[in-house]
Protein backbone atom coordinates (compact mmCIF):
# COMPACT_ATOMS: atom_id res chain seq x y z
CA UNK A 1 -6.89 28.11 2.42
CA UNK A 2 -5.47 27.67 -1.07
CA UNK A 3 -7.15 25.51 -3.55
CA UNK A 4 -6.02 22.72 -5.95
CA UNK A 5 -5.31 23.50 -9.68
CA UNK A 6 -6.23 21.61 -12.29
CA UNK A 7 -4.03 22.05 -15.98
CA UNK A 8 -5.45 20.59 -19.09
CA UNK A 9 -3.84 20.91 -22.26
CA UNK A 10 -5.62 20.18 -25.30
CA UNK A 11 -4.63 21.19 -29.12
CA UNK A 12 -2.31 24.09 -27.49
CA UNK A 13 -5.15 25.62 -25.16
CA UNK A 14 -4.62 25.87 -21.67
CA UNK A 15 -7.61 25.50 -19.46
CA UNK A 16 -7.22 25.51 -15.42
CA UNK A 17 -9.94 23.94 -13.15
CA UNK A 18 -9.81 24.59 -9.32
CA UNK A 19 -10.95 22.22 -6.29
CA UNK A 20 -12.08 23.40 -3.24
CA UNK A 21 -10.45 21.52 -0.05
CA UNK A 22 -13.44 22.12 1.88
CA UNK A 23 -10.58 23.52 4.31
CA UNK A 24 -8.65 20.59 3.92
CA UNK A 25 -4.49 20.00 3.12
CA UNK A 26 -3.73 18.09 0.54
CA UNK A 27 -1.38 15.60 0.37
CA UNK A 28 0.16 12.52 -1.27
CA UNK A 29 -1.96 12.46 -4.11
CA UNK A 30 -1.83 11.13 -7.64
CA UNK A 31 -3.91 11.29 -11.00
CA UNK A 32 -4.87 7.76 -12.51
CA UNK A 33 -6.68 6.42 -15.18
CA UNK A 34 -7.98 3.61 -14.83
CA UNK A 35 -7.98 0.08 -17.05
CA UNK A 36 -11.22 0.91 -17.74
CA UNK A 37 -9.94 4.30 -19.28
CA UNK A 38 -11.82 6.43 -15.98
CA UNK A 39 -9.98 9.81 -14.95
CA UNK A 40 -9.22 9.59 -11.10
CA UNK A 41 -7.58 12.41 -8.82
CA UNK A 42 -7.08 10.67 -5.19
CA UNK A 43 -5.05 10.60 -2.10
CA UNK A 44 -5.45 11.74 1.02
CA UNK A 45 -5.69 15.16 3.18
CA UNK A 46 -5.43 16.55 6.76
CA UNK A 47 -7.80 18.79 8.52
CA UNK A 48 -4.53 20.35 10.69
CA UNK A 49 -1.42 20.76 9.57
CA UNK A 50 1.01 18.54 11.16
CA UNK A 51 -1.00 16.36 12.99
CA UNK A 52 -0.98 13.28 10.76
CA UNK A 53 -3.61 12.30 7.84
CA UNK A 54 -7.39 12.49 8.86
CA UNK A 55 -8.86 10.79 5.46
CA UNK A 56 -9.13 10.08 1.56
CA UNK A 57 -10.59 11.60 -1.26
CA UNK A 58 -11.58 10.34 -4.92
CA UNK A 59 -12.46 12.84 -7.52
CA UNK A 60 -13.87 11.33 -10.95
CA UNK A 61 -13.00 13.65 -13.67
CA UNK A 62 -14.13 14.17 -17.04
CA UNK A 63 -11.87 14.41 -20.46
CA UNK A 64 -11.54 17.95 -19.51
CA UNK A 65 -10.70 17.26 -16.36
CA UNK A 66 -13.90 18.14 -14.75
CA UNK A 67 -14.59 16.89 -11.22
CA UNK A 68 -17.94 15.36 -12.08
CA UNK A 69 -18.28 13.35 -8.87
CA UNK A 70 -16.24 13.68 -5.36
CA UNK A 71 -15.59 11.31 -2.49
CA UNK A 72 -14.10 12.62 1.01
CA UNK A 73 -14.25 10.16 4.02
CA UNK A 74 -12.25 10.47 7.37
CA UNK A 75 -10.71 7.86 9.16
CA UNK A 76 -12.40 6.67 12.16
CA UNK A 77 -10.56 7.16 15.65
CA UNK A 78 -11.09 3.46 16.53
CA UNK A 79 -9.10 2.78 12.85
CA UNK A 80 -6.25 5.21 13.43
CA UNK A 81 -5.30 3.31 17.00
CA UNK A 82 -6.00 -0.06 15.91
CA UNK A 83 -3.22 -2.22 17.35
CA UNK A 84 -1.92 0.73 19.47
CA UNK A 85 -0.96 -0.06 23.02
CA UNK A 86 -3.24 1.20 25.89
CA UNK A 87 -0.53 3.52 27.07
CA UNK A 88 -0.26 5.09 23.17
CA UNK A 89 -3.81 5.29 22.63
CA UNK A 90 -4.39 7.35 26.69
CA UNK A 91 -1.24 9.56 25.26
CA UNK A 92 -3.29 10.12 22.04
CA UNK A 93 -6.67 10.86 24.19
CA UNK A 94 -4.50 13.50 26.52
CA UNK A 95 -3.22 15.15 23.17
CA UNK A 96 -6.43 15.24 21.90
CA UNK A 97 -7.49 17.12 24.90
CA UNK A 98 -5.20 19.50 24.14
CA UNK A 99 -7.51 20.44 20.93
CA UNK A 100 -4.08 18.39 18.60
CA UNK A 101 -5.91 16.06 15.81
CA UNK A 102 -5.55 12.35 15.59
CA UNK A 103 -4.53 11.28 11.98
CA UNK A 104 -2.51 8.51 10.49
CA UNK A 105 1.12 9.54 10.14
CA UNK A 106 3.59 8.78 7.45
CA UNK A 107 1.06 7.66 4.52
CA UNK A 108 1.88 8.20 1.04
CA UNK A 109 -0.46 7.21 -1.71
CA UNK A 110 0.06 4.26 -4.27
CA UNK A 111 -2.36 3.48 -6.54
CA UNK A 112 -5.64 3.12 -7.19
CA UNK A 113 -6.77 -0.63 -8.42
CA UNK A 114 -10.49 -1.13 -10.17
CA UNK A 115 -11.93 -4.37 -9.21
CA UNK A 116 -14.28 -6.48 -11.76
CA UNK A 117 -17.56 -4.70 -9.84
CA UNK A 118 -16.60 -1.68 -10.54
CA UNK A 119 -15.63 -1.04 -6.91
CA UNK A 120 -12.11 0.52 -6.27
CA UNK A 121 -9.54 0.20 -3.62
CA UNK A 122 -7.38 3.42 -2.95
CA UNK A 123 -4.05 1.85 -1.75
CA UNK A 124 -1.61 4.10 0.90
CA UNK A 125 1.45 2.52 2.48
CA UNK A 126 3.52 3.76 5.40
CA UNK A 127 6.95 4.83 4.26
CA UNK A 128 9.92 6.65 6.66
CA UNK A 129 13.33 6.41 6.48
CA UNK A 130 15.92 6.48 9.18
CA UNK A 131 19.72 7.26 9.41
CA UNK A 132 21.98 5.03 11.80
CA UNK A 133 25.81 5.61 12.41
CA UNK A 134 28.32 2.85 13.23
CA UNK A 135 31.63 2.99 14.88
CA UNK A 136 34.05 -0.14 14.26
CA UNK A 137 37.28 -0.82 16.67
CA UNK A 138 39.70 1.69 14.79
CA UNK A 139 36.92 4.90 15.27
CA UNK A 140 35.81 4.57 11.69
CA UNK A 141 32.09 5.26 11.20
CA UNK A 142 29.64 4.71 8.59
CA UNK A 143 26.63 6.39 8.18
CA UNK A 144 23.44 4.51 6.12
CA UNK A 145 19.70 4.89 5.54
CA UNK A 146 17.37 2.41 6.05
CA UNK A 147 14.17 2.55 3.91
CA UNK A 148 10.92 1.44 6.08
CA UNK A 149 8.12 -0.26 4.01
CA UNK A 150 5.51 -0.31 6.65
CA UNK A 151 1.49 -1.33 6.67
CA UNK A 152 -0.71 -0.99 3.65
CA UNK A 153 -4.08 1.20 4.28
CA UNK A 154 -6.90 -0.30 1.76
CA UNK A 155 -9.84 1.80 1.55
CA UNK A 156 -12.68 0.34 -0.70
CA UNK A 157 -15.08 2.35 -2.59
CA UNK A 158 -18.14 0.90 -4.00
CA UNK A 159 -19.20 0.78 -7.91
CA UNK A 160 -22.16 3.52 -6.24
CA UNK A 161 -19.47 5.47 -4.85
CA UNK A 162 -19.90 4.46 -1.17
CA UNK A 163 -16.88 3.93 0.81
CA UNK A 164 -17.53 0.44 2.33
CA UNK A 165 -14.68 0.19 4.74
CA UNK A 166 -10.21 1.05 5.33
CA UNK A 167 -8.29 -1.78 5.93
CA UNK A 168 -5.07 -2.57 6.99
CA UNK A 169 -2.95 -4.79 5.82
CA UNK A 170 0.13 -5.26 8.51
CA UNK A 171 3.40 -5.70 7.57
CA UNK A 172 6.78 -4.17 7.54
CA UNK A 173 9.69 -4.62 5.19
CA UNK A 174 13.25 -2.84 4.91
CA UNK A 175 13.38 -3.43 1.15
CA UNK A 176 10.68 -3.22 -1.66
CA UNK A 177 7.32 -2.61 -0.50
CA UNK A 178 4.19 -4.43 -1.60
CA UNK A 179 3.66 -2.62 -5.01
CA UNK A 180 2.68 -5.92 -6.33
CA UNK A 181 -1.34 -5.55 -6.14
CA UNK A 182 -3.95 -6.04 -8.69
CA UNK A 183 -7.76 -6.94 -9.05
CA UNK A 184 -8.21 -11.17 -9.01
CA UNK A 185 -11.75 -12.38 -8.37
CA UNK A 186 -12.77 -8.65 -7.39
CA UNK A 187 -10.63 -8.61 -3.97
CA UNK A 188 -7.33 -6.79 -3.81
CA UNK A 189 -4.39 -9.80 -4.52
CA UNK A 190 -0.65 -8.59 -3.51
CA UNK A 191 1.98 -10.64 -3.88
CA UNK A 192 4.77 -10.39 -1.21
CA UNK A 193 7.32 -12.58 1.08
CA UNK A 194 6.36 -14.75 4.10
CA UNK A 195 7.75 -17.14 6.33
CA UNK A 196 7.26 -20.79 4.96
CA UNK A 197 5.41 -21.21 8.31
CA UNK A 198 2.89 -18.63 8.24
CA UNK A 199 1.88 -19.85 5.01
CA UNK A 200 1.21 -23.16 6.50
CA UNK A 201 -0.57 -21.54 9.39
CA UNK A 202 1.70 -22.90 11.98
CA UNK A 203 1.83 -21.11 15.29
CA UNK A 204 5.64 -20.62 16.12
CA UNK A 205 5.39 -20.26 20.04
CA UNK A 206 4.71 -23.99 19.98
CA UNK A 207 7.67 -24.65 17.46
CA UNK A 208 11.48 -25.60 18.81
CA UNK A 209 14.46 -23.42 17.25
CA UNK A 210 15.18 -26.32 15.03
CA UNK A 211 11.61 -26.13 13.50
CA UNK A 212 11.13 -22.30 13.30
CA UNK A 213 14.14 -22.28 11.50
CA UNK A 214 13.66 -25.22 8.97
CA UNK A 215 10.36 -23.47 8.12
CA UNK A 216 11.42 -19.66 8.13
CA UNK A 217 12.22 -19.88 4.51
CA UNK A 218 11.30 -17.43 2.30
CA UNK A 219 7.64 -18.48 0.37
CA UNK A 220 6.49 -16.22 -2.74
CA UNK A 221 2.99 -15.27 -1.22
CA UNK A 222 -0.09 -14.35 -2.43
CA UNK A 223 -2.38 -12.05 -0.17
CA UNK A 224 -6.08 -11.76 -0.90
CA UNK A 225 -8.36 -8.82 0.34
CA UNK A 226 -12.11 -9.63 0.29
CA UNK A 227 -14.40 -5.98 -0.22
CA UNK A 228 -15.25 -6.45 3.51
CA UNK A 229 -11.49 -6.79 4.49
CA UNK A 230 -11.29 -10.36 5.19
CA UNK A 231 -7.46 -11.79 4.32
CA UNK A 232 -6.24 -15.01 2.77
CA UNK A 233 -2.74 -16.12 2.71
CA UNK A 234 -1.63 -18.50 -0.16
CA UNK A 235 1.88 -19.87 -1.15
CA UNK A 236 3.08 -19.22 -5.03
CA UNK A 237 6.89 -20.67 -4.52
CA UNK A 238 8.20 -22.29 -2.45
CA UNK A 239 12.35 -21.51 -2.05
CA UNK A 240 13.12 -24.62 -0.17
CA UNK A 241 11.80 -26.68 -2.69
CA UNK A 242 14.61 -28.49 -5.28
CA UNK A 243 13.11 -27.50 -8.76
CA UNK A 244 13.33 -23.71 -7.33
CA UNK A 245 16.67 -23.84 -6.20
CA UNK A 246 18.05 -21.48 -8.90
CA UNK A 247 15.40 -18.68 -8.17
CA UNK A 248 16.50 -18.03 -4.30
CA UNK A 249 17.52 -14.66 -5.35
CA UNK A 250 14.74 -14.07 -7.16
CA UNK A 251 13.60 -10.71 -5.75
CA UNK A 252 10.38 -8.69 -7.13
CA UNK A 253 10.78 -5.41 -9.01
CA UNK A 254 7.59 -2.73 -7.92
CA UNK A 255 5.95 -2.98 -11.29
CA UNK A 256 3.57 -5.81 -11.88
CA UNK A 257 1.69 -5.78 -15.45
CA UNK A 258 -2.13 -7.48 -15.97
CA UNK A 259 -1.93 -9.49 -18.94
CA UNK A 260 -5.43 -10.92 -18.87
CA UNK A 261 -8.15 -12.20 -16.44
CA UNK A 262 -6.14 -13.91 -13.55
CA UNK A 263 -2.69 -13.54 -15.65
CA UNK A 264 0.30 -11.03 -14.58
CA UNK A 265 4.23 -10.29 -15.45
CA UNK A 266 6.47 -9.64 -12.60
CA UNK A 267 9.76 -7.53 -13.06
CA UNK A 268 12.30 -9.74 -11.23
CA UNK A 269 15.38 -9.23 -10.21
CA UNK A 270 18.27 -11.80 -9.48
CA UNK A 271 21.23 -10.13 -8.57
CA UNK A 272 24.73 -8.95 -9.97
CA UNK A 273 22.56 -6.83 -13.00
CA UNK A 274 20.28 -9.86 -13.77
CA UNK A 275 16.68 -9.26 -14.46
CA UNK A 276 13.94 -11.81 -15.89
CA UNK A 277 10.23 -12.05 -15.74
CA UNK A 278 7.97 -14.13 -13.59
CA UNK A 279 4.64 -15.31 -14.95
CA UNK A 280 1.67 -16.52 -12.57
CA UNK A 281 -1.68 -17.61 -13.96
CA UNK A 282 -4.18 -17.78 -11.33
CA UNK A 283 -7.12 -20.21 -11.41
C-alpha cells in the first residue's frame, strides 16, 4: 500500500512528510486553509479498489505541514442505501455476499466550510457525465455531454473533533452545481434554484397543470443545514415577480465570497458575455 506525500517548501528547503492510509485509497482530496487561517488535508478514501467510497478523513496540519491531529470515519451501510429501492439495496446485500464492498460511488470532494463553533462540514457532491448521440431526418448525428450535478454529502465534524453525523442533501442539476455554501448562524447555507412551489411548501399531486405551471418558476433559494442535519428552505428572489424581471437570466457563477457576518458576493452571470455581482445580506 503506498502512502501519501506531503511537500513543503520553505526559504528553498524541501521537506517531505508521509501519511499512512491505514490500508486505505485515497481519493478526491484537497488541502484548505481555513478563514480562520487552520491547515486542513481532507477528502475521502476506499477500503477496495473499485467498489465505491467507504468514508472521509480530516487531517489538521501544522505550518510545516505536520499532521498533528487525524479524523477517519466510514459511512454507515444504512447511509450509503438511503433512498435506494428494495430491489437495489437486496442486489447490494447479494454483492456483498460475494465479499464486493458497499461504498458511495461517484463523490468528489468540494470544500471544507468552518462554522462559527468551530465545527466543520466536509462537503462531497456526486458528479458523472454522460455522452448521448442524436440522429435527425437527413442521418446527421450529433454527439454531446451532459454534465450531472447530483446530491451533496455533508459530513459535520465537531469543534472536539467528533464526527456528529453525514448528511445528504438531494438534488440533481444538469448545469452548475451547488458551490454556493458558506457558514450563516453556524449551519451550512447553500444557495441554489427551486420551484416557486416548493418554496411555498405546496404539494404538487394536489395541484392542476395550470397551477404547477404558474408556480414552477424559477425562485433564488436559500438552503439551511442545522449540525444535526435538519433542512430549511427559504426564497431569496423571486423571478416571477415585476421588479425582477430583468434578472431572469441571472444564473450563479461557483464562487461565492464572505464579506462579513451574514454578508456574501455572488459571481453572476447573465448571458451573451455579461457578468455582474449579486449581494445578499442575511438577517
Amino acid at each position: 500500500m503506498s502512502r501519501l506525500a506531503l511537500l513543503t517548501i520553505k526559504k528553498g528547503d524541501t521537506e517531505i512528510q508521509t501519511i499512512d492510509p491505514r490500508d486505505k485509497i485515497f481519493e478526491s482530496m484537497s488541502l484548505t486553509i481555513s478563514e480562520t487561517g487552520k491547515l486542513y488535508l481532507s477528502g475521502y478514501y476506499w477500503k477496495e479498489r473499485g467498489t465505491g467510497t467507504d468514508g472521509i478523513f480530516l487531517f489538521t496540519l501544522d505550518k510545516s505541514g505536520v499532521v498533528k491531529d487525524e479524523i477517519w470515519d466510514d459511512f454507515s451501510k444504512e447511509f450509503i442505501t438511503e433512498n435506494w429501492s428494495e430491489r437495489s439495496k437486496n442486489k447490494a446485500e447479494r454483492k456483498e455476499e460475494r465479499g464486493k464492498d458497499l461504498g458511495l460511488t461517484l463523490l468528489d470532494f468540494r470544500r471544507i466550510v468552518t462554522h462559527e463553533d468551530g465545527s466543520l462540514s466536509i462537503v462531497g457532491e456526486r458528479y458523472w457525465e454522460t455522452t448521448h448521440t442524436t440522429t435527425d431526418s437527413k442521418g446527421n448525428t450529433r454527439t454531446y455531454t451532459v454534465y450531472h450535478y447530483g446530491d451533496l454529502i455533508i459530513s459535520r465534524i465537531s469543534n472536539q473533533g467528533e464526527v456528529v453525523g453525514h448528511y445528504r442533501y438531494e438534488k440533481h442539476h444538469t448545469y452548475y452545481g451547488a458551490y454556493n455554501y458558506f457558514d450563516l448562524n453556524n449551519d451550512l447555507a447553500i444557495i441554489t434554484y427551486k420551484r416557486k412551489l416548493d418554496v411555498m411548501g405546496l404539494d404538487s399531486d394536489e395541484m392542476k397543470k395550470k397551477e404547477i405551471k404558474a408556480l414552477s418558476t424559477s425562485v433564488l433559494s436559500l438552503i439551511q443545514i442545522s449540525p444535526e442535519g435538519e433542512e430549511t428552505l427559504s426564497g431569496l428572489m423571486d423571478y416571477s415577480d415585476p421588479k425582477y424581471e430583468s434578472y431572469r437570466k441571472y444564473k450563479l457563477r461557483q464562487d461565492v465570497f464572505l464579506m462579513e457576518e451574514n454578508e456574501v458576493l455572488l459571481l453572476t452571470y447573465y448571458g451573451k458575455k455579461k457578468f455582474g455581482i449579486g449581494r445578499i445580506r442575511f438577517k
